[in-house]
C-alpha atoms as a PDB file:
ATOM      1  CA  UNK A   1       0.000   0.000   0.000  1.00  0.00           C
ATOM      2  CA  UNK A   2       1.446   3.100  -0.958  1.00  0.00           C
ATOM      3  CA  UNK A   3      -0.021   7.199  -0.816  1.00  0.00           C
ATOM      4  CA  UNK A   4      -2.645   8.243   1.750  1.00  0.00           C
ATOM      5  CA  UNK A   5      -3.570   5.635   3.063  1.00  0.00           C
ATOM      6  CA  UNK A   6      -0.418   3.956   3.945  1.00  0.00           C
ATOM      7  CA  UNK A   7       0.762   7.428   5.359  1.00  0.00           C
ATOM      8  CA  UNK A   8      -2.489   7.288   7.790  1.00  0.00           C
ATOM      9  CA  UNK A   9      -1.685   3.808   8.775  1.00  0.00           C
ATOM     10  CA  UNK A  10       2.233   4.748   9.567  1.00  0.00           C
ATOM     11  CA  UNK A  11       1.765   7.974  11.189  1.00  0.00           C
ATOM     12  CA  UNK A  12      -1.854   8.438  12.243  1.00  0.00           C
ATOM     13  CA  UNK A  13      -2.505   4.969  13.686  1.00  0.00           C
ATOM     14  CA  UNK A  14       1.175   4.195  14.252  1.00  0.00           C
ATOM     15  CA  UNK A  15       1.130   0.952  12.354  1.00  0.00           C
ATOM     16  CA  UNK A  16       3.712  -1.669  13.314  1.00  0.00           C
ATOM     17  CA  UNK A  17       5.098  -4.956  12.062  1.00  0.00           C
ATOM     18  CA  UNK A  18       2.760  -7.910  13.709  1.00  0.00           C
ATOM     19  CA  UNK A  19      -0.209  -5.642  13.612  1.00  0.00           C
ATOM     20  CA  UNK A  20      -3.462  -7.265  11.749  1.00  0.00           C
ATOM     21  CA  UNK A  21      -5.655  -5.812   9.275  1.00  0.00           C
ATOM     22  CA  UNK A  22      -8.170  -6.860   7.100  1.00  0.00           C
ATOM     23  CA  UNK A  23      -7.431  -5.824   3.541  1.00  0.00           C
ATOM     24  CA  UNK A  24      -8.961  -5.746   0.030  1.00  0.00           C
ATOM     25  CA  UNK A  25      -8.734  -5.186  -3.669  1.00  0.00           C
ATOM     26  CA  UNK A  26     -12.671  -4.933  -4.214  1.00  0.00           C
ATOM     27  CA  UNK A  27     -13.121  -8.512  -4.729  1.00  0.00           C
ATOM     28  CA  UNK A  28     -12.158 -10.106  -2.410  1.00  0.00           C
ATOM     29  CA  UNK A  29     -11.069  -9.343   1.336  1.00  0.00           C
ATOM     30  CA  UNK A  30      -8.220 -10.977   3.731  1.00  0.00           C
ATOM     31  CA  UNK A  31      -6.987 -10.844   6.563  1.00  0.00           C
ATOM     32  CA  UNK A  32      -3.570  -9.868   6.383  1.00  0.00           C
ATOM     33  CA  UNK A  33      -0.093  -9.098   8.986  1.00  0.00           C
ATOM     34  CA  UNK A  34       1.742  -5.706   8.092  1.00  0.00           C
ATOM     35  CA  UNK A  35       5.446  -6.741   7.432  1.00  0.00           C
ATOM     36  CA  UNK A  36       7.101  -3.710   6.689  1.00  0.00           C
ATOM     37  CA  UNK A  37       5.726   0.443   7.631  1.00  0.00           C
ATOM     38  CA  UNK A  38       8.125   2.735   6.576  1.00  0.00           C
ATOM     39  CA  UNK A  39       6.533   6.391   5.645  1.00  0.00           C
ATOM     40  CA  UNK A  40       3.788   5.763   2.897  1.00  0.00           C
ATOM     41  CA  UNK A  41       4.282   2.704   2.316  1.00  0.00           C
ATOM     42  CA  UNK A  42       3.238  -0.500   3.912  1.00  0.00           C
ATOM     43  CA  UNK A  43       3.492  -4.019   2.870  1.00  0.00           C
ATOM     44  CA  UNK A  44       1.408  -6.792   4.042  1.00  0.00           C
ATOM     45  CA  UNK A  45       1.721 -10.421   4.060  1.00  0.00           C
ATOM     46  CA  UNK A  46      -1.854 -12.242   3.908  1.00  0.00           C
ATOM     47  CA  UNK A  47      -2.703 -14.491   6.591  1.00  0.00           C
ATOM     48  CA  UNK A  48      -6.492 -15.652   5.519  1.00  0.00           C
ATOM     49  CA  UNK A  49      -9.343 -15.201   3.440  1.00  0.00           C
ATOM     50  CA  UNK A  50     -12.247 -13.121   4.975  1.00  0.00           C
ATOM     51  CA  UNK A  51     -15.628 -13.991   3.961  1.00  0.00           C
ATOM     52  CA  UNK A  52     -17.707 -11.115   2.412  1.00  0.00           C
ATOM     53  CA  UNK A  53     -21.045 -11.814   1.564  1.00  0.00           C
ATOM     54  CA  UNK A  54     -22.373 -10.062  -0.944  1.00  0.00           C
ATOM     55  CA  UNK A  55     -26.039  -8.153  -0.560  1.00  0.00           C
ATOM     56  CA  UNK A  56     -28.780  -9.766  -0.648  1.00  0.00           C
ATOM     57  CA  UNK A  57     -30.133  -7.700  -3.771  1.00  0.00           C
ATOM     58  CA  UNK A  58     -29.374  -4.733  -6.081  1.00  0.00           C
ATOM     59  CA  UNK A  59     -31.082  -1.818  -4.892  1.00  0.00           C
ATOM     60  CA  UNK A  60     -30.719   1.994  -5.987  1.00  0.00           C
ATOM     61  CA  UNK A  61     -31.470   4.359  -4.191  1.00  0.00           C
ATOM     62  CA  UNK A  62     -32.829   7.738  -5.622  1.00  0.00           C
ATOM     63  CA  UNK A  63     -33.188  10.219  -3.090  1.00  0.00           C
ATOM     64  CA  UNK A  64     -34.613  14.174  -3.219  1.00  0.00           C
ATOM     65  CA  UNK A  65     -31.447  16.497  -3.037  1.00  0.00           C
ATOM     66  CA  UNK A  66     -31.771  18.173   0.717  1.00  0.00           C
ATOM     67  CA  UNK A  67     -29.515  20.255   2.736  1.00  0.00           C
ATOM     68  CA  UNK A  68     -25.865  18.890   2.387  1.00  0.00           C
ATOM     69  CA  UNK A  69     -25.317  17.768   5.585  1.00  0.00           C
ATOM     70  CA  UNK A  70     -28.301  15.518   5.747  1.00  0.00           C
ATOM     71  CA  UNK A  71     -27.709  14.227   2.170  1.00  0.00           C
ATOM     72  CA  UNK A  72     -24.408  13.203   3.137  1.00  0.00           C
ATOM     73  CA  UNK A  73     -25.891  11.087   5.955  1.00  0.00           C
ATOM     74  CA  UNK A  74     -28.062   9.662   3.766  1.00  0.00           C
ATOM     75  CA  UNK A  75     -24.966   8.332   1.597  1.00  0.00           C
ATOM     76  CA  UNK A  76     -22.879   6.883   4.836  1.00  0.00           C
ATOM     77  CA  UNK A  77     -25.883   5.458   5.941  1.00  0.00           C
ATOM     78  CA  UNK A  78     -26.854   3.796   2.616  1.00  0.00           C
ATOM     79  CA  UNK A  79     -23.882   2.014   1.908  1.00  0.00           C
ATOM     80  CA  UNK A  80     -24.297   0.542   5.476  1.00  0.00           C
ATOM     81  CA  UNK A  81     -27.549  -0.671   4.298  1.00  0.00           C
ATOM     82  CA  UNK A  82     -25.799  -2.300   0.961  1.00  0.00           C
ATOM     83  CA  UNK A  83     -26.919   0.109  -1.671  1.00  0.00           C
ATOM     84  CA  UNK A  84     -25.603  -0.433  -5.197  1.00  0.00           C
ATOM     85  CA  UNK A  85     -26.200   3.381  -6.405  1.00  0.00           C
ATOM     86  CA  UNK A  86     -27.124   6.019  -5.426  1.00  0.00           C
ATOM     87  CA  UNK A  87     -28.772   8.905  -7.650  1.00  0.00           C
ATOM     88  CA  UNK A  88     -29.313  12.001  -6.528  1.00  0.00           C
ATOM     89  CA  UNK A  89     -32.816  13.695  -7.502  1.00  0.00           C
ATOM     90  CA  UNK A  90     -33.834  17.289  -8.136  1.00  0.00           C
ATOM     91  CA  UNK A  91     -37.743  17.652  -7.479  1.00  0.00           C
ATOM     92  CA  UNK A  92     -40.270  20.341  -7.292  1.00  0.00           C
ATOM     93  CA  UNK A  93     -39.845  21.292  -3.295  1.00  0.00           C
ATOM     94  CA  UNK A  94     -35.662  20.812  -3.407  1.00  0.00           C
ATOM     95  CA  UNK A  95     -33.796  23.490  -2.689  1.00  0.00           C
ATOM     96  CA  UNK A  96     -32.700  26.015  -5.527  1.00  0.00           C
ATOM     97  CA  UNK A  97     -29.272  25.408  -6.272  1.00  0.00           C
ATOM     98  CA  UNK A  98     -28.336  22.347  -4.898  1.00  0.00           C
ATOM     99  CA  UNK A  99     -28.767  20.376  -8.091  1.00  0.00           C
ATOM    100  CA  UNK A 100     -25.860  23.015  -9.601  1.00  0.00           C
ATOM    101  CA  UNK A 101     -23.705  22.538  -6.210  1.00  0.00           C
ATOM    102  CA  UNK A 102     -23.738  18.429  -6.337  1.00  0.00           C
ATOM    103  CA  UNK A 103     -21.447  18.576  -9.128  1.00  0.00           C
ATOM    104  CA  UNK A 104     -19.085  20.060  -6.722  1.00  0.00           C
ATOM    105  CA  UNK A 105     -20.330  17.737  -3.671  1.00  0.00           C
ATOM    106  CA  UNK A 106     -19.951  14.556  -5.525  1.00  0.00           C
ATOM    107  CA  UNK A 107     -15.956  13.500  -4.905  1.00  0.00           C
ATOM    108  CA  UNK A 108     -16.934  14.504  -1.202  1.00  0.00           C
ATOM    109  CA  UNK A 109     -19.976  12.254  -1.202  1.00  0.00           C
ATOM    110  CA  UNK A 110     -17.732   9.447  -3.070  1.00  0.00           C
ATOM    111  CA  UNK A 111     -14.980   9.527   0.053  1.00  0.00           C
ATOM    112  CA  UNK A 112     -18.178   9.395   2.410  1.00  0.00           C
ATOM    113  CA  UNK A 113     -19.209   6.097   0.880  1.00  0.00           C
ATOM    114  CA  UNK A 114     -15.685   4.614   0.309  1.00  0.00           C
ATOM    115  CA  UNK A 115     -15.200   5.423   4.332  1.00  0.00           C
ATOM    116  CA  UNK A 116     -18.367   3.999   5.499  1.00  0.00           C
ATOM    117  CA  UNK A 117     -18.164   0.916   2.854  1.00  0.00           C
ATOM    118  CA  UNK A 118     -14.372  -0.035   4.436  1.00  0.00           C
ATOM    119  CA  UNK A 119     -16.334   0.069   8.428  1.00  0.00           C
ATOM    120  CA  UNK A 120     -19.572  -1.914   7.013  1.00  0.00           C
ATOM    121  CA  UNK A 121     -16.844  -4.845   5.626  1.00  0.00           C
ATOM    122  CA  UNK A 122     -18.111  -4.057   1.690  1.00  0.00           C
ATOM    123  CA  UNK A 123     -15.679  -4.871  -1.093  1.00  0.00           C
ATOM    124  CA  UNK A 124     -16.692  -1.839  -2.578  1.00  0.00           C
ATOM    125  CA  UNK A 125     -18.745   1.216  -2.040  1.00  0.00           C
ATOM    126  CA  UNK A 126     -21.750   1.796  -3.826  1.00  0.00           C
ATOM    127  CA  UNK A 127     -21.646   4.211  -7.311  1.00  0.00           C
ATOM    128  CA  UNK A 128     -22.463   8.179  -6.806  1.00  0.00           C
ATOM    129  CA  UNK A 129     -24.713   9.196 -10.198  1.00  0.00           C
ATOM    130  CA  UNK A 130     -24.595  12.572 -11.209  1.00  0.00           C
ATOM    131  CA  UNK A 131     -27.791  14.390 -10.183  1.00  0.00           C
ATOM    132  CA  UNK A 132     -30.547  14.078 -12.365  1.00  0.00           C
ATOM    133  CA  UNK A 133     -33.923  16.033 -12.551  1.00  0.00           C
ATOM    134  CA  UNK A 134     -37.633  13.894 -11.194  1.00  0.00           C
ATOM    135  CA  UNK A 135     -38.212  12.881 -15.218  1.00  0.00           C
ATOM    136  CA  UNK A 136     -35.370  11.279 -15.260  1.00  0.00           C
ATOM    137  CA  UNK A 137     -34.971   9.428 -12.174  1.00  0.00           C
ATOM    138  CA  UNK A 138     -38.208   7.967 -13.430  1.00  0.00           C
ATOM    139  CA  UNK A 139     -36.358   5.848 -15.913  1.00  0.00           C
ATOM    140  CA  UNK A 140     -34.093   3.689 -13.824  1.00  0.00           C
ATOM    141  CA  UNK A 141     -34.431   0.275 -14.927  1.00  0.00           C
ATOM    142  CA  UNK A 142     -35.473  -2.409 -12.354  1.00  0.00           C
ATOM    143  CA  UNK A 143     -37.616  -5.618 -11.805  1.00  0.00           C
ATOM    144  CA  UNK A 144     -39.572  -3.454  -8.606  1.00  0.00           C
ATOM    145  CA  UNK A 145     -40.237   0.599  -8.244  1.00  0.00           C
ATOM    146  CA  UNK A 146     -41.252   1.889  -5.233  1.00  0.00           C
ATOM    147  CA  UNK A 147     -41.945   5.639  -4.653  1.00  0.00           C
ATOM    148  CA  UNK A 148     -42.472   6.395  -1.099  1.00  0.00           C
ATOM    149  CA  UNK A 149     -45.517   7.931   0.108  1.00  0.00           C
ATOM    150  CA  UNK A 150     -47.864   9.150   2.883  1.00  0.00           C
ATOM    151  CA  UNK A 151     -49.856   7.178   5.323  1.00  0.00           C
ATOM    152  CA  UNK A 152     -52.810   6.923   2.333  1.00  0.00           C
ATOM    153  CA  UNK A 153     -50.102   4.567   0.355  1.00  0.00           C
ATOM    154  CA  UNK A 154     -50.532   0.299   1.297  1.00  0.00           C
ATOM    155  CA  UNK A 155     -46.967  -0.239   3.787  1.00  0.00           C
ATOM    156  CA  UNK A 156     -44.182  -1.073   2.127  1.00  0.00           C
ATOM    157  CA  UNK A 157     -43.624  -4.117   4.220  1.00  0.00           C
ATOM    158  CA  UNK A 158     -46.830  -5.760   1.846  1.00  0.00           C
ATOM    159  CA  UNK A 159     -45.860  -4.149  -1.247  1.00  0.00           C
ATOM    160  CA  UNK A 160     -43.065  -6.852  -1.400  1.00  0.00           C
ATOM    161  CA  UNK A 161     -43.136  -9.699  -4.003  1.00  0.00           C
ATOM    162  CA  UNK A 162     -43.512 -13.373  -2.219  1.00  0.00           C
ATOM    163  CA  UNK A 163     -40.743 -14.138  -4.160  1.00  0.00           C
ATOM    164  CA  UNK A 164     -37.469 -12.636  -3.570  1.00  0.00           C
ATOM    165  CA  UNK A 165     -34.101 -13.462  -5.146  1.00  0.00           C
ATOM    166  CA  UNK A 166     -30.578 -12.262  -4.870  1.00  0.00           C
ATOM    167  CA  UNK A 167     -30.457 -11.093  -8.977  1.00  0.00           C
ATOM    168  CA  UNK A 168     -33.872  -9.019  -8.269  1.00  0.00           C
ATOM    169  CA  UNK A 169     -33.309  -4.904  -8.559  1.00  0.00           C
ATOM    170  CA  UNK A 170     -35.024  -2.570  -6.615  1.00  0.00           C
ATOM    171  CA  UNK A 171     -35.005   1.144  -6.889  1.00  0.00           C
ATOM    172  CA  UNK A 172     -36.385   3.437  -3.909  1.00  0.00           C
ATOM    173  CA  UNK A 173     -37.474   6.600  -4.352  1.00  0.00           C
ATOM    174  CA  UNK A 174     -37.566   8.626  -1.288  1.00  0.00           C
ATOM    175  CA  UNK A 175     -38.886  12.612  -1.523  1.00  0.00           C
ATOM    176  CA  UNK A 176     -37.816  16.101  -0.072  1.00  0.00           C
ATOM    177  CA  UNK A 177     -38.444  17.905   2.513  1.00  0.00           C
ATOM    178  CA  UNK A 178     -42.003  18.946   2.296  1.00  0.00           C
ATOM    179  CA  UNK A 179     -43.021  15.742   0.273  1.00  0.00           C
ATOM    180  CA  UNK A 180     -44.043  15.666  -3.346  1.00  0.00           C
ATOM    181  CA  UNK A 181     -45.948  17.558  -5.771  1.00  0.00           C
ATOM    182  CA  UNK A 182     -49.552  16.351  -7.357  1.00  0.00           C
ATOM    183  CA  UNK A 183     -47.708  16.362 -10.132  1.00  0.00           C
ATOM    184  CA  UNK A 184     -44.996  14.159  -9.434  1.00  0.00           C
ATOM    185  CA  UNK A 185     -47.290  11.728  -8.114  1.00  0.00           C
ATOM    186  CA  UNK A 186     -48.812  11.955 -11.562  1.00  0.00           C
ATOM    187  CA  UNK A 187     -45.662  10.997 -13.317  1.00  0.00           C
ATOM    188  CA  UNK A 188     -44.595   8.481 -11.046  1.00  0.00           C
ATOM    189  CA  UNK A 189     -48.019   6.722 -10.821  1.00  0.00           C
ATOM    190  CA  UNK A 190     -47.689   7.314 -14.901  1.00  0.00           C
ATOM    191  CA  UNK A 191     -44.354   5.511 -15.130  1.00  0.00           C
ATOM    192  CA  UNK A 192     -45.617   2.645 -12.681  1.00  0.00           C
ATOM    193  CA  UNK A 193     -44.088   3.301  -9.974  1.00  0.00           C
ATOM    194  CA  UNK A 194     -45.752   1.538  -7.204  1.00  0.00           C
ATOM    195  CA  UNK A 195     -46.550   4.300  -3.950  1.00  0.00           C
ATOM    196  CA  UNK A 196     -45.858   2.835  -0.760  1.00  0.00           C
ATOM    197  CA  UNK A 197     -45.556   4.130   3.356  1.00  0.00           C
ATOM    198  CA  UNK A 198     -43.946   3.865   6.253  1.00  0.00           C
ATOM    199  CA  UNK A 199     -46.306   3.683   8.678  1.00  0.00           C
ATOM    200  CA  UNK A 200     -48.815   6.965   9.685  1.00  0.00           C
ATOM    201  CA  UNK A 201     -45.938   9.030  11.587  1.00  0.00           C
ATOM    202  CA  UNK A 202     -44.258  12.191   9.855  1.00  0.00           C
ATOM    203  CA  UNK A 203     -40.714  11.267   8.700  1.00  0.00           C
ATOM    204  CA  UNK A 204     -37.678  13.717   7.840  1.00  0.00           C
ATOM    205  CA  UNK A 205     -36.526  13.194   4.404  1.00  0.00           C
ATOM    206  CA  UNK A 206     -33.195  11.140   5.398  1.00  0.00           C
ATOM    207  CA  UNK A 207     -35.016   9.141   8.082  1.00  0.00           C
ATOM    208  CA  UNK A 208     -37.334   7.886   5.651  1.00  0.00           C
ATOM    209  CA  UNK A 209     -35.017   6.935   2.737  1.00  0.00           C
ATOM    210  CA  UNK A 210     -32.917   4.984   5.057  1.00  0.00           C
ATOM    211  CA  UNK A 211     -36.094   2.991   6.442  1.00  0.00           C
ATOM    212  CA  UNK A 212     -37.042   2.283   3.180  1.00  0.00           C
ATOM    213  CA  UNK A 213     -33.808   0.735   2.560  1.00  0.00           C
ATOM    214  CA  UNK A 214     -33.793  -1.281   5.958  1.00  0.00           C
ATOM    215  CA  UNK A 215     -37.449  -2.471   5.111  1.00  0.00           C
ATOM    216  CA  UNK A 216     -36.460  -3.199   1.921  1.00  0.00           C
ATOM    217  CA  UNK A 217     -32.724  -5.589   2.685  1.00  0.00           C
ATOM    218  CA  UNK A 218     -34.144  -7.350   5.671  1.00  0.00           C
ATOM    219  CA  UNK A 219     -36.983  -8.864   3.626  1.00  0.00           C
ATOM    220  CA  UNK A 220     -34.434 -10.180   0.877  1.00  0.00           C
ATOM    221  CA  UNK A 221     -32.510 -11.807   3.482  1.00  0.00           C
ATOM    222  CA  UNK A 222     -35.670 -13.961   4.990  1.00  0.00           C
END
């Protein structure tokens, strides 16, 4: 390991020959015995394999562009939960400008998920899409669509096929602050997106995207 990373491990955590890490090329993970830390670079010899299971399905999540800080919660969060994407989504009731700042946001948000992919044991973190407008998020292909809703949508929970595999795709679509627009539930209804809820309590934007995505990964894993 050389750069960055190696210079965190030699001066940050004051890595020593004899110390174990687990280590991996995003396919596979080890567990592996640093050898030599000099400066930035490290070299490890590998002691075993580490199992990494892979997700129990592909999901994508498309979540409503809200204030920064929350949005990036929303990604660490995510990739705990196993996501395989996640596109941002400018809707009716999202803040102006944040659609033209996420250019900007998206290395940030792309360290956020490599970080928080490396503590939840993935191989890899999940892909950052650039952000796209409500039309288009509409158009993500998958074998289930769910677009979350109020408490007058059936619950998610029952919304779920009987049959679930591990090569199924699911996409979540999870709103703004403020909720969506008649119109949006026009298109989305349009496009078949099936509405679904959470229960009858008032959610905040984040706090319902990342249900969603619990709901959604403990099912497939039944």
């Amino acid at each position: 390991m050389r750069g960055e990373d190696a210079r965190h491990l030699t001066r940050v955590l004051r890595a020593e020959p004899g110390r174990q890490y687990e280590i991996s090329d995003g396919q596979a993970a080890w567990l592996a015995e640093i050898a030599e830390a000099r400066g930035d670079r490290v070299v490890f010899r590998v002691v075993e394999p580490v199992d990494s299971p892979a997700p129990p399905l592909r999901m994508t999540l498309c979540a409503a562009l809200i204030k920064f800080d929350r949005f990036e919660w929303i990604v660490e969060k995510a990739t705990e939960l196993g996501v395989e994407r996640i596109l941002p989504v400018e809707t009716t009731r999202s803040e102006k400008g944040l659609v033209a700042a996420a250019g900007k946001r998206r290395q940030r948000w792309e360290r956020i998920a490599f970080e928080a992919g490396q503590q939840a044991r993935r191989l890899g973190p999940p892909e950052i899409l650039p952000a796209v407008r409500f039309q288009r998020a509409l158009e993500e292909p998958a074998g289930h669509h769910y677009f979350l809703e109020e408490t007058t949508a059936p619950p998610l929970l029952q919304a779920l096929p009987a049959l679930r595999l591990a090569t199924d795709r699911i996409v979540l679509l999870a709103g703004p602050e403020g909720g969506w627009t008649d119109p949006e539930r026009e298109l989305a209804a349009a496009a078949d997106w099936q509405a679904v809820s959470l229960g009858p309590l008032v959610l905040r934007a984040e706090t319902a995207a990342l249900a969603g995505l619990a709901v959604i990964g403990a099912a497939w894993m039944r």
